[in-house]
PDB file of N, CA and C in Angstrom:
ATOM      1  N   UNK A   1      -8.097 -14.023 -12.875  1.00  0.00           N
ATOM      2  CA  UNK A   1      -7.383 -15.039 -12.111  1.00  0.00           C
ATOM      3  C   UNK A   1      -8.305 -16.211 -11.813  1.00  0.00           C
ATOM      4  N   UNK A   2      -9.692 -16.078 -11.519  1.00  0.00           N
ATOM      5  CA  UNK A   2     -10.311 -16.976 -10.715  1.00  0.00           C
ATOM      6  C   UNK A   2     -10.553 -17.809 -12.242  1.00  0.00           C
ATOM      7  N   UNK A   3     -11.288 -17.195 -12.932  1.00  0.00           N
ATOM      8  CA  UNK A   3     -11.001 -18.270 -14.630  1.00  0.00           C
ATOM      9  C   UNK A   3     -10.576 -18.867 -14.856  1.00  0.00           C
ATOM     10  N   UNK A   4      -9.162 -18.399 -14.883  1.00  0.00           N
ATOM     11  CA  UNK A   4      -7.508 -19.141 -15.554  1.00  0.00           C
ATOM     12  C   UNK A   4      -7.452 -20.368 -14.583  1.00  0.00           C
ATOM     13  N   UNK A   5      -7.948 -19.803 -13.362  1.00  0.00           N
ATOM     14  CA  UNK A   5      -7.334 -21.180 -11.972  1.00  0.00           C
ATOM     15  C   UNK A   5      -8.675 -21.966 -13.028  1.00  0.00           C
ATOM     16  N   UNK A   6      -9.353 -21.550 -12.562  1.00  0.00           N
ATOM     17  CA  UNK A   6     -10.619 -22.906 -12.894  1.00  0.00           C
ATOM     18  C   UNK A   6     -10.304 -23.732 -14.492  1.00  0.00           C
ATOM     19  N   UNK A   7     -10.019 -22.850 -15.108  1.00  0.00           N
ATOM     20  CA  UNK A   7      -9.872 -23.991 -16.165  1.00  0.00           C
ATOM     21  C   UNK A   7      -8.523 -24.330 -16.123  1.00  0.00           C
ATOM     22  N   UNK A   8      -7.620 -24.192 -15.155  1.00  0.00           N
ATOM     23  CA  UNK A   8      -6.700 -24.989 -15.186  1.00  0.00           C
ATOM     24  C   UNK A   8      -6.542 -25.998 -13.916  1.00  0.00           C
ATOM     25  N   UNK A   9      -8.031 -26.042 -13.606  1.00  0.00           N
ATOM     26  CA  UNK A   9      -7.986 -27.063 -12.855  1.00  0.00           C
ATOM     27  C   UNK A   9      -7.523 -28.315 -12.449  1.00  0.00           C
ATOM     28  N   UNK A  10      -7.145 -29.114 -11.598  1.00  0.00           N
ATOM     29  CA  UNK A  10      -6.412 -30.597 -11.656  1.00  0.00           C
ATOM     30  C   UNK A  10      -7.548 -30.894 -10.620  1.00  0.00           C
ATOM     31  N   UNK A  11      -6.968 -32.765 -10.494  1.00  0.00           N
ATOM     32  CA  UNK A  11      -7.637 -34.209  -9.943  1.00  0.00           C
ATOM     33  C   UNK A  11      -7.845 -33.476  -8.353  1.00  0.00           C
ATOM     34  N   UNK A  12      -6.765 -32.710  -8.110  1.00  0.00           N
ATOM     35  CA  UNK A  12      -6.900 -32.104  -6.840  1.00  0.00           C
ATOM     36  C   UNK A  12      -7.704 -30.883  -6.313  1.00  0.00           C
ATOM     37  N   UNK A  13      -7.968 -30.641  -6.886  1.00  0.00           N
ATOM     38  CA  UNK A  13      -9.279 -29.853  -7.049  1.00  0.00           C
ATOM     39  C   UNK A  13      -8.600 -28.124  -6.861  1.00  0.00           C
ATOM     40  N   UNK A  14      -6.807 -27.826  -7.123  1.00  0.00           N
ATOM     41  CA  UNK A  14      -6.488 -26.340  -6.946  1.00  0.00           C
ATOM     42  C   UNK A  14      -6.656 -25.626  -7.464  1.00  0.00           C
ATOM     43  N   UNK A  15      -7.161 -25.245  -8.588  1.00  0.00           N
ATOM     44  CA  UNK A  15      -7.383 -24.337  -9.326  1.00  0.00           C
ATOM     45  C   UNK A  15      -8.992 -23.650  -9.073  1.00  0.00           C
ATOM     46  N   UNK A  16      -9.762 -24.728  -8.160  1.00  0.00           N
ATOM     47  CA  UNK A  16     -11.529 -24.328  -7.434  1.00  0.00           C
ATOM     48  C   UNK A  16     -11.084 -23.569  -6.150  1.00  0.00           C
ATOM     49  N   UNK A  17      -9.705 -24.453  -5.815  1.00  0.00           N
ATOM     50  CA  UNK A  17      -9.515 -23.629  -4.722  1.00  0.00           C
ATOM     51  C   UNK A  17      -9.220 -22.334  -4.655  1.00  0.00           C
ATOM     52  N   UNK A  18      -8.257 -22.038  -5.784  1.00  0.00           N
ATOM     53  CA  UNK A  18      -7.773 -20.458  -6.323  1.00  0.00           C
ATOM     54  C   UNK A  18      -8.953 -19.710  -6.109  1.00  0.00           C
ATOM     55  N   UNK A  19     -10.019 -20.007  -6.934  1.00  0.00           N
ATOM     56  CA  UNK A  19     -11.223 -19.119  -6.971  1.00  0.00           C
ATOM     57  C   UNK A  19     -11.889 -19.038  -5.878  1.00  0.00           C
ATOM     58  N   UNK A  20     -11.824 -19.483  -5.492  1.00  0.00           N
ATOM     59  CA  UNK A  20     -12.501 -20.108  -3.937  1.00  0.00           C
ATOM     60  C   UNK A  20     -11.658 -19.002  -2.276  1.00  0.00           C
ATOM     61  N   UNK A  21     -10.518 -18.812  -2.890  1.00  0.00           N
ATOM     62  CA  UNK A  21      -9.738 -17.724  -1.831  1.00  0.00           C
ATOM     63  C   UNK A  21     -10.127 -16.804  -2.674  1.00  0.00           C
ATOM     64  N   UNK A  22     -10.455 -16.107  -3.749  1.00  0.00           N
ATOM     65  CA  UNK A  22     -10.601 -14.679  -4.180  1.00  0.00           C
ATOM     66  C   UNK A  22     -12.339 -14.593  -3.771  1.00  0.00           C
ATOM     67  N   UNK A  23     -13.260 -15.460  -3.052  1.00  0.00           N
ATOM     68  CA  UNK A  23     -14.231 -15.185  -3.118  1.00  0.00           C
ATOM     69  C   UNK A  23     -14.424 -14.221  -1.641  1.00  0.00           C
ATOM     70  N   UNK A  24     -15.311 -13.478  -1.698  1.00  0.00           N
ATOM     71  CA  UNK A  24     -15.121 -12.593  -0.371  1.00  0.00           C
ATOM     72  C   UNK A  24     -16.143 -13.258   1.129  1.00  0.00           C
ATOM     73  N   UNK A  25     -15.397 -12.554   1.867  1.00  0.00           N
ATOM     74  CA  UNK A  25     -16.199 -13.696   3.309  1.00  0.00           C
ATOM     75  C   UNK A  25     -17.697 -13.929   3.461  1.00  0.00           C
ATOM     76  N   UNK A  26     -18.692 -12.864   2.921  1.00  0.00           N
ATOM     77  CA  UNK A  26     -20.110 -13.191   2.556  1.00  0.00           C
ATOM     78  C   UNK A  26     -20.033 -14.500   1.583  1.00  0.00           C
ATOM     79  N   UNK A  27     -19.569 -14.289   0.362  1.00  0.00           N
ATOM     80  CA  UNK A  27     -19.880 -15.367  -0.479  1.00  0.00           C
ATOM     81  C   UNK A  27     -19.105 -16.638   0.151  1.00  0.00           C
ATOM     82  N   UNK A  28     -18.010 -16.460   1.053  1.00  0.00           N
ATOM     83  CA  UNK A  28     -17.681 -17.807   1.177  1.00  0.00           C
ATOM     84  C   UNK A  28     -18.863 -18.503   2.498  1.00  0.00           C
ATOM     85  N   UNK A  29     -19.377 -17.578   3.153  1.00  0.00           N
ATOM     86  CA  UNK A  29     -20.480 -17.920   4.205  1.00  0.00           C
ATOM     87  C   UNK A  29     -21.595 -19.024   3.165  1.00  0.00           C
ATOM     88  N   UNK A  30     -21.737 -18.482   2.016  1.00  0.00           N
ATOM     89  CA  UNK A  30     -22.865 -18.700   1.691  1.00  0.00           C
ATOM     90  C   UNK A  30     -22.550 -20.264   0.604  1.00  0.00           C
ATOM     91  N   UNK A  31     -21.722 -20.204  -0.468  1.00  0.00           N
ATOM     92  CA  UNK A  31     -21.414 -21.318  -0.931  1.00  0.00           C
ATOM     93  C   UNK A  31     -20.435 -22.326  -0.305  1.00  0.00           C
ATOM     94  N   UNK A  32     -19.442 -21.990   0.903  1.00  0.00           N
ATOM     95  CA  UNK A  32     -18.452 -22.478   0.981  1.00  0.00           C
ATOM     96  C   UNK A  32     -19.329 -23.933   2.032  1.00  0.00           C
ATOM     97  N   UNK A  33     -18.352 -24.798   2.751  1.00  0.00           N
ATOM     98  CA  UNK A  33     -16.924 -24.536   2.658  1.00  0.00           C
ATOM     99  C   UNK A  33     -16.577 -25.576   1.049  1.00  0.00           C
ATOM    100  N   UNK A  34     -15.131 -25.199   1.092  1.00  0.00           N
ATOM    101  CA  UNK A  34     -14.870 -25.436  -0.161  1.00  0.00           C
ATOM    102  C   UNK A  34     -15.244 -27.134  -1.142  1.00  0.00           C
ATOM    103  N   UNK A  35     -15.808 -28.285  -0.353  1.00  0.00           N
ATOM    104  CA  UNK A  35     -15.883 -29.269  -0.961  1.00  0.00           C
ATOM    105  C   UNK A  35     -17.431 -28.810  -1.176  1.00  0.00           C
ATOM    106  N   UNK A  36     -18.034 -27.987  -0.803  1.00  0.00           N
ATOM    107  CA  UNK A  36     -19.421 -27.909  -1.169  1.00  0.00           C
ATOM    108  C   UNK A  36     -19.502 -26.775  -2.175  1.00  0.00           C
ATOM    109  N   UNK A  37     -18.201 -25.928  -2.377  1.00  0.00           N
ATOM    110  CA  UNK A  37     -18.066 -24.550  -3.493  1.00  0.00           C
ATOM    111  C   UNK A  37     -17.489 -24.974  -4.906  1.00  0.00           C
ATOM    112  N   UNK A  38     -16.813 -26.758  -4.539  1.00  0.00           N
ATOM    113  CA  UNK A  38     -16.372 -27.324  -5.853  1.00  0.00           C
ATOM    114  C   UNK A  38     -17.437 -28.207  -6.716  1.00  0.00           C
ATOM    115  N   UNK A  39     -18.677 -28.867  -5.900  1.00  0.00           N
ATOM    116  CA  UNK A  39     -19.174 -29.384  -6.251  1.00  0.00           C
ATOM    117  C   UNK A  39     -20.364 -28.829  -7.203  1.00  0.00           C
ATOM    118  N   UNK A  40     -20.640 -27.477  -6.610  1.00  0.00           N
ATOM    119  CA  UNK A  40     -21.208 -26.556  -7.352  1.00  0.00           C
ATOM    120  C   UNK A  40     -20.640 -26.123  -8.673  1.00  0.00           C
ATOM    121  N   UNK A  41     -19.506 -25.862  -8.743  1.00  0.00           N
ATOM    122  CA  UNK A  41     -18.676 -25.288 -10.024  1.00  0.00           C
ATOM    123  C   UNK A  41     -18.483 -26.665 -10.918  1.00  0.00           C
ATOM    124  N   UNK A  42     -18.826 -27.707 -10.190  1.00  0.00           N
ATOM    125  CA  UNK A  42     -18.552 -28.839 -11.505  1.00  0.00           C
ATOM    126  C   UNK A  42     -19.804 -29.486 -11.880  1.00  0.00           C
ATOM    127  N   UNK A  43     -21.300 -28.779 -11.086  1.00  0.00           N
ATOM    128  CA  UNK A  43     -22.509 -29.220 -11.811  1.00  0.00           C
ATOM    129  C   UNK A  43     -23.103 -28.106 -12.572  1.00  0.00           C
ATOM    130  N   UNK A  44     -23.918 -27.895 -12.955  1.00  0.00           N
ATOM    131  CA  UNK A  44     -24.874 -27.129 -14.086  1.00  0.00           C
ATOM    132  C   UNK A  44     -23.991 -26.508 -14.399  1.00  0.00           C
ATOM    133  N   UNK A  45     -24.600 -24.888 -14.285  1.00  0.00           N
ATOM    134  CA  UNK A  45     -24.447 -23.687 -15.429  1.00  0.00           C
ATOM    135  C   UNK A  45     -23.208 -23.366 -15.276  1.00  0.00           C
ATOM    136  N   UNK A  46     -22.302 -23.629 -14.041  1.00  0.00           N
ATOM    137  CA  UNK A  46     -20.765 -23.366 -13.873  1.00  0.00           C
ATOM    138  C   UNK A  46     -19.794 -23.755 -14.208  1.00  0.00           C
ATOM    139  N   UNK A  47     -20.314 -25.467 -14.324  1.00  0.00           N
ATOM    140  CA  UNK A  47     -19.276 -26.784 -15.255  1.00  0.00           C
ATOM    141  C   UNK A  47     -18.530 -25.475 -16.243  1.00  0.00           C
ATOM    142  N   UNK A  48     -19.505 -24.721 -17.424  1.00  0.00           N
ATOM    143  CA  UNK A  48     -18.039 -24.248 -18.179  1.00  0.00           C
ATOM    144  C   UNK A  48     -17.000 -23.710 -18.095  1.00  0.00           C
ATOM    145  N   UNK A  49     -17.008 -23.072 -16.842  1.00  0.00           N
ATOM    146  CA  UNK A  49     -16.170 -22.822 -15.988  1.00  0.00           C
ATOM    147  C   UNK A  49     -14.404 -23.031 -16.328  1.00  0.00           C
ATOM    148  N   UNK A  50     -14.861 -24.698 -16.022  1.00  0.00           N
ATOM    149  CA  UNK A  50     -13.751 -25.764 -15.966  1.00  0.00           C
ATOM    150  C   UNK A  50     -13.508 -26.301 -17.514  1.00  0.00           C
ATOM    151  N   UNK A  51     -14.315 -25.355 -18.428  1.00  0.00           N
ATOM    152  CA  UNK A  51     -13.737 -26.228 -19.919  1.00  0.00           C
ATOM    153  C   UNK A  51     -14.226 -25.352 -20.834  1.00  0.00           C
ATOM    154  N   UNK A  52     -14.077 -23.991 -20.697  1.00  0.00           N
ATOM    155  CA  UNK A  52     -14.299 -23.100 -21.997  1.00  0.00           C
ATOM    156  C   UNK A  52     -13.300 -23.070 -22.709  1.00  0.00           C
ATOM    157  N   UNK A  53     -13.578 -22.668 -24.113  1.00  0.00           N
ATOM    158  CA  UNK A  53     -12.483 -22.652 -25.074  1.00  0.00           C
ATOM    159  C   UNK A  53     -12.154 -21.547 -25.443  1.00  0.00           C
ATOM    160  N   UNK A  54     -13.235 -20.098 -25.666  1.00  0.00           N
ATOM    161  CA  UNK A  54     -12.473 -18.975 -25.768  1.00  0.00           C
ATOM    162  C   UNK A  54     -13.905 -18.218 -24.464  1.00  0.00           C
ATOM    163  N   UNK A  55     -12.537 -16.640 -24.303  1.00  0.00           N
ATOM    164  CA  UNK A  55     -13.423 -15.978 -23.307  1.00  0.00           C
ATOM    165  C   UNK A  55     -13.324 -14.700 -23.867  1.00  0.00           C
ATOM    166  N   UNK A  56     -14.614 -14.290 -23.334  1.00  0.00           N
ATOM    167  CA  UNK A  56     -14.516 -12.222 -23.901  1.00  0.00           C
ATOM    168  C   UNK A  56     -14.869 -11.813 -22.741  1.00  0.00           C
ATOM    169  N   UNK A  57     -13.805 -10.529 -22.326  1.00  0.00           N
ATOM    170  CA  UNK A  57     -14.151 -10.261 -20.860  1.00  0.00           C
ATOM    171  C   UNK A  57     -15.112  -8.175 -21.739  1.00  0.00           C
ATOM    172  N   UNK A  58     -15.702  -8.102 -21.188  1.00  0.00           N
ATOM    173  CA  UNK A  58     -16.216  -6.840 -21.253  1.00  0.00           C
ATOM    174  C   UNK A  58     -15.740  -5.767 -20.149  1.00  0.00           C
ATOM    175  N   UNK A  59     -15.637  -4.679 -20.041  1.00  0.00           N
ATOM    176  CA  UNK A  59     -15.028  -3.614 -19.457  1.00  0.00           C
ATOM    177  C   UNK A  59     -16.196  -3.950 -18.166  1.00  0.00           C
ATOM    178  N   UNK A  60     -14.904  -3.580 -17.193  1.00  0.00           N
ATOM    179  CA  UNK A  60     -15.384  -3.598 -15.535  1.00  0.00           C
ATOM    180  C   UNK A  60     -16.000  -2.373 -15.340  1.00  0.00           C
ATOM    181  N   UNK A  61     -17.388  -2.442 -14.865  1.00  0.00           N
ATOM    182  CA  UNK A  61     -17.666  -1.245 -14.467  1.00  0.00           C
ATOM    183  C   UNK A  61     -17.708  -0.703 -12.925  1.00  0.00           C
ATOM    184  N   UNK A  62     -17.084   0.005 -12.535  1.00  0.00           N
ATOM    185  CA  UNK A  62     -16.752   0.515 -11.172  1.00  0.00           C
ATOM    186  C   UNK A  62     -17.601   1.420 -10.472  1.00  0.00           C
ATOM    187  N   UNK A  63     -18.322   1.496  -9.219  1.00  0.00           N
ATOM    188  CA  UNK A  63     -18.818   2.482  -9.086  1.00  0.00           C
ATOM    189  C   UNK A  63     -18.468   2.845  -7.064  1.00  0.00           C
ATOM    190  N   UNK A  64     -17.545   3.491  -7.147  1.00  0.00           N
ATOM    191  CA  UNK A  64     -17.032   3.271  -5.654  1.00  0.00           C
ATOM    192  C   UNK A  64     -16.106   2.116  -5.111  1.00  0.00           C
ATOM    193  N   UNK A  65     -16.865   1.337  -4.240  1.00  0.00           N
ATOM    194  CA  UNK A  65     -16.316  -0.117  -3.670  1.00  0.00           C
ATOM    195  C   UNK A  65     -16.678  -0.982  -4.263  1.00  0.00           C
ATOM    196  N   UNK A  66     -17.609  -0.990  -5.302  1.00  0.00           N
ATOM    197  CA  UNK A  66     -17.955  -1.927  -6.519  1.00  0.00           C
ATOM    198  C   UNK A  66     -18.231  -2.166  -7.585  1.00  0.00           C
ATOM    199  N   UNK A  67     -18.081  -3.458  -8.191  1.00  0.00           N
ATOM    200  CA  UNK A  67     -17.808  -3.696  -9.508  1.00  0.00           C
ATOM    201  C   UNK A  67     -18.551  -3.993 -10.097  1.00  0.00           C
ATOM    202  N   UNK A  68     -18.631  -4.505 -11.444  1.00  0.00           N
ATOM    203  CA  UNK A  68     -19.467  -5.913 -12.008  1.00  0.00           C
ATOM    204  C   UNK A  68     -18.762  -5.495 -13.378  1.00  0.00           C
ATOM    205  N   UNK A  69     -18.519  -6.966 -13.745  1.00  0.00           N
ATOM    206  CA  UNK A  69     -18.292  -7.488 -15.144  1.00  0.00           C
ATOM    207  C   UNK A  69     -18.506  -8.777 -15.883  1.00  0.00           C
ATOM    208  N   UNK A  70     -19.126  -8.378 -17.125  1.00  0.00           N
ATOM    209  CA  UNK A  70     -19.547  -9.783 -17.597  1.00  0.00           C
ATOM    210  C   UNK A  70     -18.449 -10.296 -18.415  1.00  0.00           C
ATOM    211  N   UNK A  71     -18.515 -11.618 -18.464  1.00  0.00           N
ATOM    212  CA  UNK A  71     -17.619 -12.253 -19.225  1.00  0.00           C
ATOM    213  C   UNK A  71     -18.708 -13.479 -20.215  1.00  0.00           C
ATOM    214  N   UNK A  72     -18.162 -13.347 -21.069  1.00  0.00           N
ATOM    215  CA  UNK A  72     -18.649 -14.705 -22.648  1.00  0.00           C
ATOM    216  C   UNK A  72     -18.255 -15.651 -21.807  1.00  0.00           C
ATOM    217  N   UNK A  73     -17.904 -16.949 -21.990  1.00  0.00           N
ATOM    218  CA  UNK A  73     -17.524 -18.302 -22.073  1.00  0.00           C
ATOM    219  C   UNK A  73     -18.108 -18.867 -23.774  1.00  0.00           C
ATOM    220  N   UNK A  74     -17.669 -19.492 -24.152  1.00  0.00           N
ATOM    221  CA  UNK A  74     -17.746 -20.357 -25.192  1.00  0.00           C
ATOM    222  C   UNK A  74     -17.301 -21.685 -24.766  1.00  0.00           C
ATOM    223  N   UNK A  75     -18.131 -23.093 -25.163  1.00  0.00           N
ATOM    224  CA  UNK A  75     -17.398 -24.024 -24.693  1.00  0.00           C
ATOM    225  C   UNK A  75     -18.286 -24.860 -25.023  1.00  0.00           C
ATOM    226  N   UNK A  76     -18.664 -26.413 -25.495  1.00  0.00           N
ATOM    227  CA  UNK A  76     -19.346 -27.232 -25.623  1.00  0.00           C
ATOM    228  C   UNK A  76     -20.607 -26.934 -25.988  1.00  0.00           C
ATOM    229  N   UNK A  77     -20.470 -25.702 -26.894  1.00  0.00           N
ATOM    230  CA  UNK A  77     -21.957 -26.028 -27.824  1.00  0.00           C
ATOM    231  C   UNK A  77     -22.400 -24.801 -27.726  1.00  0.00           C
ATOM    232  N   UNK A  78     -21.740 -24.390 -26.092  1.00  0.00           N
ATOM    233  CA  UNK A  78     -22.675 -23.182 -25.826  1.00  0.00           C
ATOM    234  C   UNK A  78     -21.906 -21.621 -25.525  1.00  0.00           C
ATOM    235  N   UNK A  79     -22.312 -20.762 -25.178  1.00  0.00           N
ATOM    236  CA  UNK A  79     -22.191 -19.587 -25.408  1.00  0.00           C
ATOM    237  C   UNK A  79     -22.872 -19.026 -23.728  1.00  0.00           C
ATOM    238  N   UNK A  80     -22.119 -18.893 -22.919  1.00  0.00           N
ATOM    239  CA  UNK A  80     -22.724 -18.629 -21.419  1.00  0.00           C
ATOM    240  C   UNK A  80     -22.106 -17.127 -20.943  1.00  0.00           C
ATOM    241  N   UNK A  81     -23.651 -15.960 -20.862  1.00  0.00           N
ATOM    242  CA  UNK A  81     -22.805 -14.867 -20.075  1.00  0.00           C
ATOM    243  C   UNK A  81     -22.589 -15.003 -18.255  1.00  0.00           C
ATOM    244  N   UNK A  82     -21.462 -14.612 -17.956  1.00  0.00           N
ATOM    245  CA  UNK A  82     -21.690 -14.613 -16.749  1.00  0.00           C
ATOM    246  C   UNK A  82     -21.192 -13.182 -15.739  1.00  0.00           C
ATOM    247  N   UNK A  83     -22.149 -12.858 -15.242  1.00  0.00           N
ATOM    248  CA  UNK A  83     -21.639 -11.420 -14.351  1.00  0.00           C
ATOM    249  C   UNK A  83     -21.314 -11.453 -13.053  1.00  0.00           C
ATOM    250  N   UNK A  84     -20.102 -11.216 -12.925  1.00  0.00           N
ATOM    251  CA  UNK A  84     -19.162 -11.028 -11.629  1.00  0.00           C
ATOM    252  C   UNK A  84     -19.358 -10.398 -10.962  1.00  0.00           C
ATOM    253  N   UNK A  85     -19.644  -9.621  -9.556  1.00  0.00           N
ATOM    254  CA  UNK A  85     -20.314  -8.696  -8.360  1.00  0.00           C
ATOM    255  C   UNK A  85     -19.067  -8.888  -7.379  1.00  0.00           C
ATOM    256  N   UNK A  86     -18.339  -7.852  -8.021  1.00  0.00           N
ATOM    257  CA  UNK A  86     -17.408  -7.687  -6.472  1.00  0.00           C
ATOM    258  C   UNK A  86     -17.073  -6.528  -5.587  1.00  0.00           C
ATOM    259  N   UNK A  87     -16.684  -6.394  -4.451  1.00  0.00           N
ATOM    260  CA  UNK A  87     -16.127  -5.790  -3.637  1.00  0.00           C
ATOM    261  C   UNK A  87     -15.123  -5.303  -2.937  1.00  0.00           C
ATOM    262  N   UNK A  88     -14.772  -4.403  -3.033  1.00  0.00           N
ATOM    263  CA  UNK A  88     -13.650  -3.735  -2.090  1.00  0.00           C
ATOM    264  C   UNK A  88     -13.751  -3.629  -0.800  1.00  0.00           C
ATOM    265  N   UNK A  89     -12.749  -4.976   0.081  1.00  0.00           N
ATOM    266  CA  UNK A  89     -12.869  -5.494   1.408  1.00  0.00           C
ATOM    267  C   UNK A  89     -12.414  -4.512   2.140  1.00  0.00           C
ATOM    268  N   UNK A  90     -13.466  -3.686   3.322  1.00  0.00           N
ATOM    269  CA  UNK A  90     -13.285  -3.055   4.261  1.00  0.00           C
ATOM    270  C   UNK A  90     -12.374  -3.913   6.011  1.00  0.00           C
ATOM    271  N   UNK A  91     -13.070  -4.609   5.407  1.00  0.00           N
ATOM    272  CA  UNK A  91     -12.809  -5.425   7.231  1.00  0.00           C
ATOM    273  C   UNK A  91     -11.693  -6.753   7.016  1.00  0.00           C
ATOM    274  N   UNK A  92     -11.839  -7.445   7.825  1.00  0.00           N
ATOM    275  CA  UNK A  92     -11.097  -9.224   7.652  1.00  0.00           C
ATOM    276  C   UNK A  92      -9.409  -8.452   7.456  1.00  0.00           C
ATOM    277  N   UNK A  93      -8.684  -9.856   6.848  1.00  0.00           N
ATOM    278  CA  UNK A  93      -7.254  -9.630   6.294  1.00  0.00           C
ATOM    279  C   UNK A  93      -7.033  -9.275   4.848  1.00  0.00           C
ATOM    280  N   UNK A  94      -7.949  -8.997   3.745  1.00  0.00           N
ATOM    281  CA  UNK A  94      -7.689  -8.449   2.906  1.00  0.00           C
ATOM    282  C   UNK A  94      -8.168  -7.323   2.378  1.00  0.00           C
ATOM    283  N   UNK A  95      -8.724  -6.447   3.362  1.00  0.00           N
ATOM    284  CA  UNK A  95      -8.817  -4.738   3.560  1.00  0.00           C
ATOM    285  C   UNK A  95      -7.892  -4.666   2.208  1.00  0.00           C
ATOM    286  N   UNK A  96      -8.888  -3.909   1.134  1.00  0.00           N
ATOM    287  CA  UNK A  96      -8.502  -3.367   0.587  1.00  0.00           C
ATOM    288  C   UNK A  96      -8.251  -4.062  -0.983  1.00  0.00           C
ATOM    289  N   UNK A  97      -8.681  -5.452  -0.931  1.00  0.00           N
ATOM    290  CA  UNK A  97      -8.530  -6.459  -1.835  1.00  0.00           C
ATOM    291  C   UNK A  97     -10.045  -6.034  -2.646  1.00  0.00           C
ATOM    292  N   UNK A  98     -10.172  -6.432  -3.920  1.00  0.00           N
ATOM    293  CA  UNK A  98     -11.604  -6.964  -4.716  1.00  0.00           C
ATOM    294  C   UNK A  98     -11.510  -8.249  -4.662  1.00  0.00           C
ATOM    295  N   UNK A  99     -12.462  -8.426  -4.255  1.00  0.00           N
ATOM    296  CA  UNK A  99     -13.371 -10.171  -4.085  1.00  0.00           C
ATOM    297  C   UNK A  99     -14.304 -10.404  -4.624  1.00  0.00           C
ATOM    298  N   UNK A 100     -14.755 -11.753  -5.076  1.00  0.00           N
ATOM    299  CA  UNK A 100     -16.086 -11.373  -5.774  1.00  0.00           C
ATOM    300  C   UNK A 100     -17.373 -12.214  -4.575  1.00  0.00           C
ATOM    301  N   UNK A 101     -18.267 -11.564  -4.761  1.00  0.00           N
ATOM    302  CA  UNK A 101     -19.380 -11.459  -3.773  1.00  0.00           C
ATOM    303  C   UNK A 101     -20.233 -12.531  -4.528  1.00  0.00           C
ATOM    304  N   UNK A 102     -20.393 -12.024  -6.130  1.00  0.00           N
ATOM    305  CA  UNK A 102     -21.554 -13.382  -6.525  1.00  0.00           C
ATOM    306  C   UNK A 102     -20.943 -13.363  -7.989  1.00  0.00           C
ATOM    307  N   UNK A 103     -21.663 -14.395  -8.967  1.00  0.00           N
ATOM    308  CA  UNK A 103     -21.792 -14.317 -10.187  1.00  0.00           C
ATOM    309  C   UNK A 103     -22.832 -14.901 -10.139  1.00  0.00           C
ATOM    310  N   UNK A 104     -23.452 -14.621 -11.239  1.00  0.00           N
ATOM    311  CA  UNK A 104     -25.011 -14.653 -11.523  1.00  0.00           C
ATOM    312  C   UNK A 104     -24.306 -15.052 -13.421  1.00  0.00           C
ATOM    313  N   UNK A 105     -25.642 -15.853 -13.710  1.00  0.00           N
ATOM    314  CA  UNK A 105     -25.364 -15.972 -14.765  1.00  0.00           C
ATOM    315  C   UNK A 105     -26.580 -15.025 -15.920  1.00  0.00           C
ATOM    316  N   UNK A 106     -25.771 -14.719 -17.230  1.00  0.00           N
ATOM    317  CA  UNK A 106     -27.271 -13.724 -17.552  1.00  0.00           C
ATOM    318  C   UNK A 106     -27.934 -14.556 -18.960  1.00  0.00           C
ATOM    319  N   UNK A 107     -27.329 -15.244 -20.044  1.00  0.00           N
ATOM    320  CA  UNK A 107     -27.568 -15.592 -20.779  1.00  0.00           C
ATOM    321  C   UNK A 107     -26.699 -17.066 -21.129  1.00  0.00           C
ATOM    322  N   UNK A 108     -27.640 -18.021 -21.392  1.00  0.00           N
ATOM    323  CA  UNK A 108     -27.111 -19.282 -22.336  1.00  0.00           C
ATOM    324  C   UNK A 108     -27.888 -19.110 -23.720  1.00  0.00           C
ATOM    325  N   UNK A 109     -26.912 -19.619 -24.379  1.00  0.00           N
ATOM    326  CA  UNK A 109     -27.287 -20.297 -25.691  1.00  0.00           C
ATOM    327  C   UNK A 109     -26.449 -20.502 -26.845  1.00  0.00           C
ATOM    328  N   UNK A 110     -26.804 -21.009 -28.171  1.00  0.00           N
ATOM    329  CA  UNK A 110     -25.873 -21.962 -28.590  1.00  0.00           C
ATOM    330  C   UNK A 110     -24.710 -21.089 -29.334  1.00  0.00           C
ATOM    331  N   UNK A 111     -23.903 -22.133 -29.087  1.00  0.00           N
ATOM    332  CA  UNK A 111     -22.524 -21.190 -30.231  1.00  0.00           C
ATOM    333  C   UNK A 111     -23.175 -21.786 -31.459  1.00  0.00           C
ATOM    334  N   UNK A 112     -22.011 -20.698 -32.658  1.00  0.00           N
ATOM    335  CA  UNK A 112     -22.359 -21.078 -34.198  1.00  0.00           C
ATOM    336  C   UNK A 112     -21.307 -21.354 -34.272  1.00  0.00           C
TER     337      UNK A 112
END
């Protein structure tokens, strides 16, 4: 979901916002609030974010209340892994939701 919003982003910035509500209340402490969580996703390593052309998601691996999964991006030249860190919300209003806590990026480099 948070993908699809981002690259279907508009002038209005909803589709940062999409991703931006699935992020969980630590990560929104830490990147938010949201004009400072968009500005991030539209500079460096995240820009592809907002303009990949194909994606490969790899199997989620679960272990309890948490996750991680990497996903490809392809997009302008390059070839970006990125790994997702999420959680199963105990507390707040979405008890019981997966959120993602971080992405970290693991590898750039060029497409062929």
């Amino acid at each position: 979901i948070q993908l699809e919003a981002l690259r279907a982003n508009d002038t209005d910035d909803r589709g940062i916002a999409t991703c931006f509500r699935f992020a969980s209340p630590t990560n929104k402490r830490v990147t938010g609030p949201l004009p400072r969580f968009a500005a991030m996703i539209k500079q460096g390593i995240y820009a592809l974010m907002l303009d990949y052309t194909t994606v490969d998601y790899e199997p989620v691996e679960v272990l309890q209340d948490m996750a991680r999964q990497r996903v490809h991006l392809t997009g302008g030249g390059k070839v970006v892994t990125y790994v997702f860190y999420l959680s199963r919300q105990k507390h707040e209003a979405c008890k019981g939701c997966w959120m993602t806590n971080s992405v970290n990026v693991e590898t750039v480099s060029q497409s062929t």
